[in-house]
Every structure is written in C-alpha cells, then in structure tokens.
Protein backbone atom coordinates (compact mmCIF):
# COMPACT_ATOMS: atom_id res chain seq x y z
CA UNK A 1 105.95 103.18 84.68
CA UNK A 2 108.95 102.97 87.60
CA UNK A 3 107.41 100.58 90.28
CA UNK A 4 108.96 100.80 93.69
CA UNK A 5 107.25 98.19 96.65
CA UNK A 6 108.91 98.68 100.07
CA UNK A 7 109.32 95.86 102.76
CA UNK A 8 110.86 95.57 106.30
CA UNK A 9 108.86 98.25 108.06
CA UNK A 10 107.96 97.18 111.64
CA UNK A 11 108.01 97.57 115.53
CA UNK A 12 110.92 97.66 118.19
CA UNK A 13 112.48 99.12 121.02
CA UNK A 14 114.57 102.14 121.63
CA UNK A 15 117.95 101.11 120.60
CA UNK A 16 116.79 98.20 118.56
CA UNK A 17 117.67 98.22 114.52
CA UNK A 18 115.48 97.72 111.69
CA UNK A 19 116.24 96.76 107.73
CA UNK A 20 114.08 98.66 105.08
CA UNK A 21 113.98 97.61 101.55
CA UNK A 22 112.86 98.87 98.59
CA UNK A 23 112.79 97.53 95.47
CA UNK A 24 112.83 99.99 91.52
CA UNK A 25 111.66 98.22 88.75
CA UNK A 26 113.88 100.34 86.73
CA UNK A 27 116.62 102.75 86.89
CA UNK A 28 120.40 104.21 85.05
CA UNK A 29 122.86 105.52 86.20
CA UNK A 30 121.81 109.03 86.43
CA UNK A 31 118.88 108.23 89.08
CA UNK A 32 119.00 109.02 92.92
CA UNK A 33 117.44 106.85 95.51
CA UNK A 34 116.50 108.28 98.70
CA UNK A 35 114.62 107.19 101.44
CA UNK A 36 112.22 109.58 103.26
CA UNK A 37 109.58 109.64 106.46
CA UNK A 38 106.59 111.35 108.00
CA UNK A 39 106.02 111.66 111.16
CA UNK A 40 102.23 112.81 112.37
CA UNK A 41 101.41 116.33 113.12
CA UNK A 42 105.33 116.69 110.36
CA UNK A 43 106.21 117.36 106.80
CA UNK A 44 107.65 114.92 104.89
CA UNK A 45 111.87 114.87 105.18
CA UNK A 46 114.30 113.12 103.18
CA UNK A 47 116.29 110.89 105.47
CA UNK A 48 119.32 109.65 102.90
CA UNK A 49 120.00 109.51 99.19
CA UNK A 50 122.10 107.16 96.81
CA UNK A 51 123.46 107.86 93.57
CA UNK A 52 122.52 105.34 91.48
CA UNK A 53 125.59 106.08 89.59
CA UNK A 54 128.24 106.95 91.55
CA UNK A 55 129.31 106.68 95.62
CA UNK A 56 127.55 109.44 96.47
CA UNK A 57 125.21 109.37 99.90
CA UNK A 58 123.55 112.25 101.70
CA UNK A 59 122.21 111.77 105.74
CA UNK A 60 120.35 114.11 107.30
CA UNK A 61 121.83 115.49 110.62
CA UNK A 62 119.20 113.32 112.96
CA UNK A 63 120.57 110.17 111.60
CA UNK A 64 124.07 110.27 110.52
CA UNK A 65 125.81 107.67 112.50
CA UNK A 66 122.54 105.64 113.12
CA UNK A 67 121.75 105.18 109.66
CA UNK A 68 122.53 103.38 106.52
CA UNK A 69 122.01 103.29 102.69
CA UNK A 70 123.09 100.83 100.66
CA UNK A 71 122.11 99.84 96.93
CA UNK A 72 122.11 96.43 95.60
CA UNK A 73 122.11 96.69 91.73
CA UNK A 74 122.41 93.27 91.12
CA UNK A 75 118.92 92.79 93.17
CA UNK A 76 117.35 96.44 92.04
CA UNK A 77 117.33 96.97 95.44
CA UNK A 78 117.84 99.74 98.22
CA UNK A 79 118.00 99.33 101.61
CA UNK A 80 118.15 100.96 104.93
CA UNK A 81 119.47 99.93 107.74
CA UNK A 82 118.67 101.83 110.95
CA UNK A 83 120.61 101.16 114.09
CA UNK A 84 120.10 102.56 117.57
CA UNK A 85 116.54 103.70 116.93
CA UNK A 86 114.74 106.90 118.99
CA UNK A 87 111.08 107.50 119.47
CA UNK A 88 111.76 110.19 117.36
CA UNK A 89 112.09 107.86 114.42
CA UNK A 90 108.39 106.33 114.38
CA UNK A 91 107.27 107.89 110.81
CA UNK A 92 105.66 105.99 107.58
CA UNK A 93 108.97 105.68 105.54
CA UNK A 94 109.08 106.11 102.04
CA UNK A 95 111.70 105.39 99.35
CA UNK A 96 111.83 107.27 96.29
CA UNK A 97 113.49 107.20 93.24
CA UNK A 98 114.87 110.70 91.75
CA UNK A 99 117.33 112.25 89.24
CA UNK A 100 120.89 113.25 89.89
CA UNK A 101 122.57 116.37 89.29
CA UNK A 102 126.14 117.64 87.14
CA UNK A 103 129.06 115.68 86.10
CA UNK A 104 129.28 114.42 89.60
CA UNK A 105 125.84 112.78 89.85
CA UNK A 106 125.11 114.07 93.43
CA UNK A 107 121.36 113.63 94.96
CA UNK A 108 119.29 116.06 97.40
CA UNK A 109 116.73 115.32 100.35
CA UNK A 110 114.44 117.13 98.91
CA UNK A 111 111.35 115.97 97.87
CA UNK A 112 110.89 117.44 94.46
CA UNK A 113 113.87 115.88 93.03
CA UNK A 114 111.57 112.43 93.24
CA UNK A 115 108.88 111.25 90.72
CA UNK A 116 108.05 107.67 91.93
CA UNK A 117 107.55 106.55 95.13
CA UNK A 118 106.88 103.41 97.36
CA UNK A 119 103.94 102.41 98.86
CA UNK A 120 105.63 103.64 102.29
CA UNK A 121 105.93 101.90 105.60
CA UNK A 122 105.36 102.52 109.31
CA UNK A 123 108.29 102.33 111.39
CA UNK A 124 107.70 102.57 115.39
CA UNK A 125 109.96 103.03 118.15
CA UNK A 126 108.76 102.64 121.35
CA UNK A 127 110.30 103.36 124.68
C-alpha cells in the first residue's frame, strides 16, 4: 500500500512563500507526482505534476511563474515551493501519486490519473 504524508502547510501573507512536502513510500519510474488543492465552495484542481521518470512538469495557468515542483529521489520526496502567494491560493493541498503516459512518460492535472493520496494540507493566504 503507497503511503504518501504531506508536511509544510501553513499561514502567511500575500506575497509571502511557502515549502510543501510530500513524502511516497514507493514509486518507479513510470509514476507521476502531482500536487493538487481545494478551495471551499471549488472542485478539486491539479496544480503541477512530475514525472517520476523523466523531466517532465506540468503548471496550471494560475501558478506558472509562482510555483515550483521539484522531486528528491534520493529522499522519496516531492516538494512545492510557492512564491508570491494570492488569497486565491488558500485551499487544503494535496499531493498525489499517479501513472505516466507513452514512451515519453508525460503526467496530467487531472485527478483520475492518481490512486494514492496525502493526507492534504491547508494553505492560507491572507491579505
């Protein structure tokens, strides 16, 4: 069973930064990580993906630039790091681990590409 415990959730600013990690018990090299949030009152949207096996990222529109995901295999960890936070970012932020796709081992934002998930964790930006 793929365990994934999430840590670094929090409170700050607008404009402030945050670090999220996550770490999988267990992975290869045909797995996507991606890191997701919910927002009350919102479904749930897939914020940014890693290929576990290859460079391959994804970043939804409403954080590229602000956002970034990085994975540590020596540590079986993935983190986020979110820069130049908006009130628009306060969700519960989950990471998720998922499968990747063809010879070039690419990874969606979409949430039924992902089988495990973390415990989640609320991030809030206040102005």
């Amino acid at each position: 069973q793929v365990q994934l415990v999430q840590s670094g959730g929090g409170s700050v600013q607008v404009g402030g930064s945050l670090r999220l990690s996550c770490t999988v018990s267990e992975y290869s090299g045909g797995n996507c990580v991606g890191w997701f949030r919910q927002a009350p009152g919102k479904e749930r949207e897939g914020v940014a993906t890693r290929a576990t096996g290859s460079a391959f990222t994804t970043y939804s529109d409403s954080v590229k630039g602000r956002f970034t995901i990085a994975l540590d295999n020596a540590k079986n960890t993935v983190y986020l790091q979110m820069n130049s936070l908006k009130p628009e970012d306060t969700a519960i932020y989950y990471c998720a681990l998922g499968k990747a796709y063809g010879y070039g081992l690419t990874c969606r934002r979409s949430i039924s590409d992902y089988a495990d998930w973390g415990q989640g964790t609320q991030v809030t930006v206040s102005s």
